[in-house]
Every structure is written in structure tokens, then in C-alpha cells.
Protein backbone atom coordinates (compact mmCIF):
# COMPACT_ATOMS: atom_id res chain seq x y z
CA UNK A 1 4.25 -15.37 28.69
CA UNK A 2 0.52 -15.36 28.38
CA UNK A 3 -1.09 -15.38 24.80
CA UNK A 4 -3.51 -13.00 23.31
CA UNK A 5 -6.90 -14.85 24.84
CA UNK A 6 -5.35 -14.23 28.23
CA UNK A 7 -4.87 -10.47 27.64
CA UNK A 8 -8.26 -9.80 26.57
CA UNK A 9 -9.86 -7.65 29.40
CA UNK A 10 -12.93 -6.89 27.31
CA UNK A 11 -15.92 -9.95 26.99
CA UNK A 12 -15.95 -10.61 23.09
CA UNK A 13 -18.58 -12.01 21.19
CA UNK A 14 -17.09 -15.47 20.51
CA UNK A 15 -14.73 -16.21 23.04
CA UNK A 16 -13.84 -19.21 21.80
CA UNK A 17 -12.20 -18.14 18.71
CA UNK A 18 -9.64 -15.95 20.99
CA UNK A 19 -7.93 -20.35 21.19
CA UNK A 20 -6.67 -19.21 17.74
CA UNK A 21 -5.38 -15.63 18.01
CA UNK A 22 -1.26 -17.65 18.31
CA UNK A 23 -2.25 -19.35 15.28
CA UNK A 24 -3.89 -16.56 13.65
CA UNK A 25 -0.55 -14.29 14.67
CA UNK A 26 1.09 -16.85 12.76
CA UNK A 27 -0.18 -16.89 10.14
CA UNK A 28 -0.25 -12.99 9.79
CA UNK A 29 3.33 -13.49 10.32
CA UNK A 30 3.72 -15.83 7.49
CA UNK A 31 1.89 -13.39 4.83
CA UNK A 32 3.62 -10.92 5.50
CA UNK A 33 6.85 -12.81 5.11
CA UNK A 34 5.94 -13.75 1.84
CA UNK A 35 5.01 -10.36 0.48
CA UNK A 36 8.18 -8.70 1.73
CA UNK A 37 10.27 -11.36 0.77
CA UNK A 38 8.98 -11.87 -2.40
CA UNK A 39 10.07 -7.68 -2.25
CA UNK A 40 13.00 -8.65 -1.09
CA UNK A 41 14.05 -11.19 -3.65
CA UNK A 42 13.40 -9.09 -6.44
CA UNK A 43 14.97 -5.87 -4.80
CA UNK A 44 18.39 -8.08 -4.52
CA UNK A 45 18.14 -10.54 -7.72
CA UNK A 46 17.57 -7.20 -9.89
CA UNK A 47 19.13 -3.83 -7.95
CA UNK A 48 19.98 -2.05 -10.94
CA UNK A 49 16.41 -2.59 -12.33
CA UNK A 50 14.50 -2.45 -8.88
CA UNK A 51 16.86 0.76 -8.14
CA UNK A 52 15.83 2.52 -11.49
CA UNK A 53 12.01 1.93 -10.63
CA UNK A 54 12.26 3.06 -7.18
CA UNK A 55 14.70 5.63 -7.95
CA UNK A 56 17.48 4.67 -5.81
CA UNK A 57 21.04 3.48 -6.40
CA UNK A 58 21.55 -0.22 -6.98
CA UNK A 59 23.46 -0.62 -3.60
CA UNK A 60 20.85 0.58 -1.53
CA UNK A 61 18.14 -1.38 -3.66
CA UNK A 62 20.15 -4.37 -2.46
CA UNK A 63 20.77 -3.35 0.90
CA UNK A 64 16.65 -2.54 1.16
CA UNK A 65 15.94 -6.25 -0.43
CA UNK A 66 18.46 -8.19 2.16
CA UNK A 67 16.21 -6.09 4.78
CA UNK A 68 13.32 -7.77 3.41
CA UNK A 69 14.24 -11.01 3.60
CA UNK A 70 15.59 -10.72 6.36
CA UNK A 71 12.39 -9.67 8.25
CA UNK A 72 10.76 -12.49 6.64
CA UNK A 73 13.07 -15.31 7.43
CA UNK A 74 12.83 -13.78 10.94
CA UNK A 75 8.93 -13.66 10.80
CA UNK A 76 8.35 -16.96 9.51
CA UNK A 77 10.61 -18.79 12.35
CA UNK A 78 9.48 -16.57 15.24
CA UNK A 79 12.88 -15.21 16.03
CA UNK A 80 13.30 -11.38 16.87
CA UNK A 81 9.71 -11.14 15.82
CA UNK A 82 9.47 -7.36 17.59
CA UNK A 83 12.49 -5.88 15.93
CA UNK A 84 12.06 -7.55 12.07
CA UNK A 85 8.25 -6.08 12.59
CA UNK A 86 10.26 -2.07 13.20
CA UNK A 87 12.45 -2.58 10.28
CA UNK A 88 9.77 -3.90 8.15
CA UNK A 89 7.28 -0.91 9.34
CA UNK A 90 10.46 1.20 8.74
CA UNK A 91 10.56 0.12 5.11
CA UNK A 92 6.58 0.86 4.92
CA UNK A 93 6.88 4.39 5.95
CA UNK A 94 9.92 4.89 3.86
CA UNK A 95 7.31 3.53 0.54
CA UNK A 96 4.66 5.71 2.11
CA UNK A 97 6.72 8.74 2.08
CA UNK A 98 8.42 8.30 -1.37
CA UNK A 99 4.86 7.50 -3.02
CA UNK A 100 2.95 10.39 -1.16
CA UNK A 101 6.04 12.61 -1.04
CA UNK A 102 8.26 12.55 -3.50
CA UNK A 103 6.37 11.13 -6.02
CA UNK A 104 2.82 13.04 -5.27
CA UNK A 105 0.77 9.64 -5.42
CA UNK A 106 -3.06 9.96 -4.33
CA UNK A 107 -3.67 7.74 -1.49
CA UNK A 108 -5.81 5.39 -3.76
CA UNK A 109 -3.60 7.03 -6.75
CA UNK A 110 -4.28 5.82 -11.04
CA UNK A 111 -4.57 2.31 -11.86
CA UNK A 112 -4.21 0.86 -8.28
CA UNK A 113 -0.86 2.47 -7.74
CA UNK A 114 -1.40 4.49 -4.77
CA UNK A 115 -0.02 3.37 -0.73
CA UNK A 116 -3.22 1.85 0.62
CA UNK A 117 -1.44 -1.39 0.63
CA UNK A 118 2.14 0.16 2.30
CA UNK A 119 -0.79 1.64 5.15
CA UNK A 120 -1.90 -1.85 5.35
CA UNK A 121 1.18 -3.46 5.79
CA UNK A 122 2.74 -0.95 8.27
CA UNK A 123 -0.51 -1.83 10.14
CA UNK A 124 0.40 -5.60 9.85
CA UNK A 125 3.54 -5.01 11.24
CA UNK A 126 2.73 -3.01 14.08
CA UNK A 127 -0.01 -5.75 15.03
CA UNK A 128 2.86 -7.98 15.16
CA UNK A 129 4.94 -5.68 16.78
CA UNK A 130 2.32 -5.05 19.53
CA UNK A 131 0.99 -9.06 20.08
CA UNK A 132 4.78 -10.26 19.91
CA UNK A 133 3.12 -11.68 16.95
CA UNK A 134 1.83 -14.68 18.92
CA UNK A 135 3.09 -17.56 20.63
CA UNK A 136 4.08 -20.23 17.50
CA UNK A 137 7.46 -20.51 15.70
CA UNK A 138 8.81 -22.91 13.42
């Protein structure tokens, strides 16, 4: 399979930095591994608590956390990359929709506590979802 400098149809500015887009896909791939298992963790370590503050029952707070880490274990090693990337950007538009939704948060919403960072991370995900997320596994 070809990586990312290979697909580039378009001449960019500094076509030498397109050497590092695997690397780069990597380590988007790794962030993003860490945030939602980090997410994860807490979501099964705590349900009851997590499940109060997100409004759901403990069981699904767990089953939502092993999701998490999941997709991050899966991330970080570069196995199922395309599918963990879905279930993660599932999770983001399920935040998206119970902060906008349900609980009528602003997009920037008070004291930092809107979903501009669930947008940004459903956009992570579907980078990785679209680039395979690059060419390097562990």
C-alpha cells in the first residue's frame, strides 16, 4: 500500500516534509489513544461516578470506557486502525449530541465546557479513518 506522500496529486509547498506524514499519522494515532484512554480508564475504574456525571447507568459507563480503551490499544499498535477510528468517532458524536442536545451546551459553552474539543476529536478520527492512519505500528 502506498503512503500518504505517494497519494498527494496536488504540488505542496514543502514536499519534503510529506517523508513524515506515516510518522506524523502515528503520532496522531498515539494522542488520541491517550486522551480516549485516559476516558476510558476513568469511565471503567469509576462507572457509578463517571455514569452520574454523564448521566448514564453505571453499566453502560463501563461498557463506553472498555470502548475507549479499546480504540486506543488498537490505535497505538496499528491494528484495525479504520474500525477503532468509527467507534471512537461514534463515541464523539454521541458527546456532541448529549452536550449540544440534551444538555443545551453552547458550542464554546461557560468555563470551557462546551464540544469544540469532541468536534476536534471526531475530526482526528476521521483523519485516521481516511489515511488508514499511516503506515507505522508497534
Amino acid at each position: 500500500m502506498p503512503g500518504y506522500a505517494e497519494l498527494v496529486t496536488d504540488a505542496p509547498l514543502f514536499p519534503a516534509l510529506l517523508d513524515f506524514a506515516d510518522l506524523s499519522l502515528f503520532l496522531l494515532r498515539v494522542w488520541i489513544a491517550i486522551l480516549f484512554g485516559w476516558s476510558g480508564w476513568s469511565h471503567v475504574r469509576k462507572p457509578r461516578e463517571r455514569g452520574e456525571s454523564l448521566g448514564m447507568p453505571p453499566a453502560a459507563t463501563a461498557a463506553l470506557g472498555a470502548l475507549e480503551l479499546a480504540g486506543a490499544i488498537l490505535l497505538v499498535i496499528g491494528l484495525w486502525v479504520q474500525p477503532a477510528a468509527i467507534a471512537l468517532a461514534a463515541v464523539m458524536l454521541g458527546a456532541i449530541a448529549k452536550k449540544a442536545l440534551v444538555w443545551k451546551t453552547g458550542f464554546w459553552g461557560e468555563d470551557s465546557q462546551g464540544w469544540y474539543y469532541e468536534v476536534l476529536y471526531l475530526v482526528c478520527n476521521l483523519v485516521i479513518l481516511t489515511t488508514g492512519g499511516g503506515s507505522i505500528g508497534i
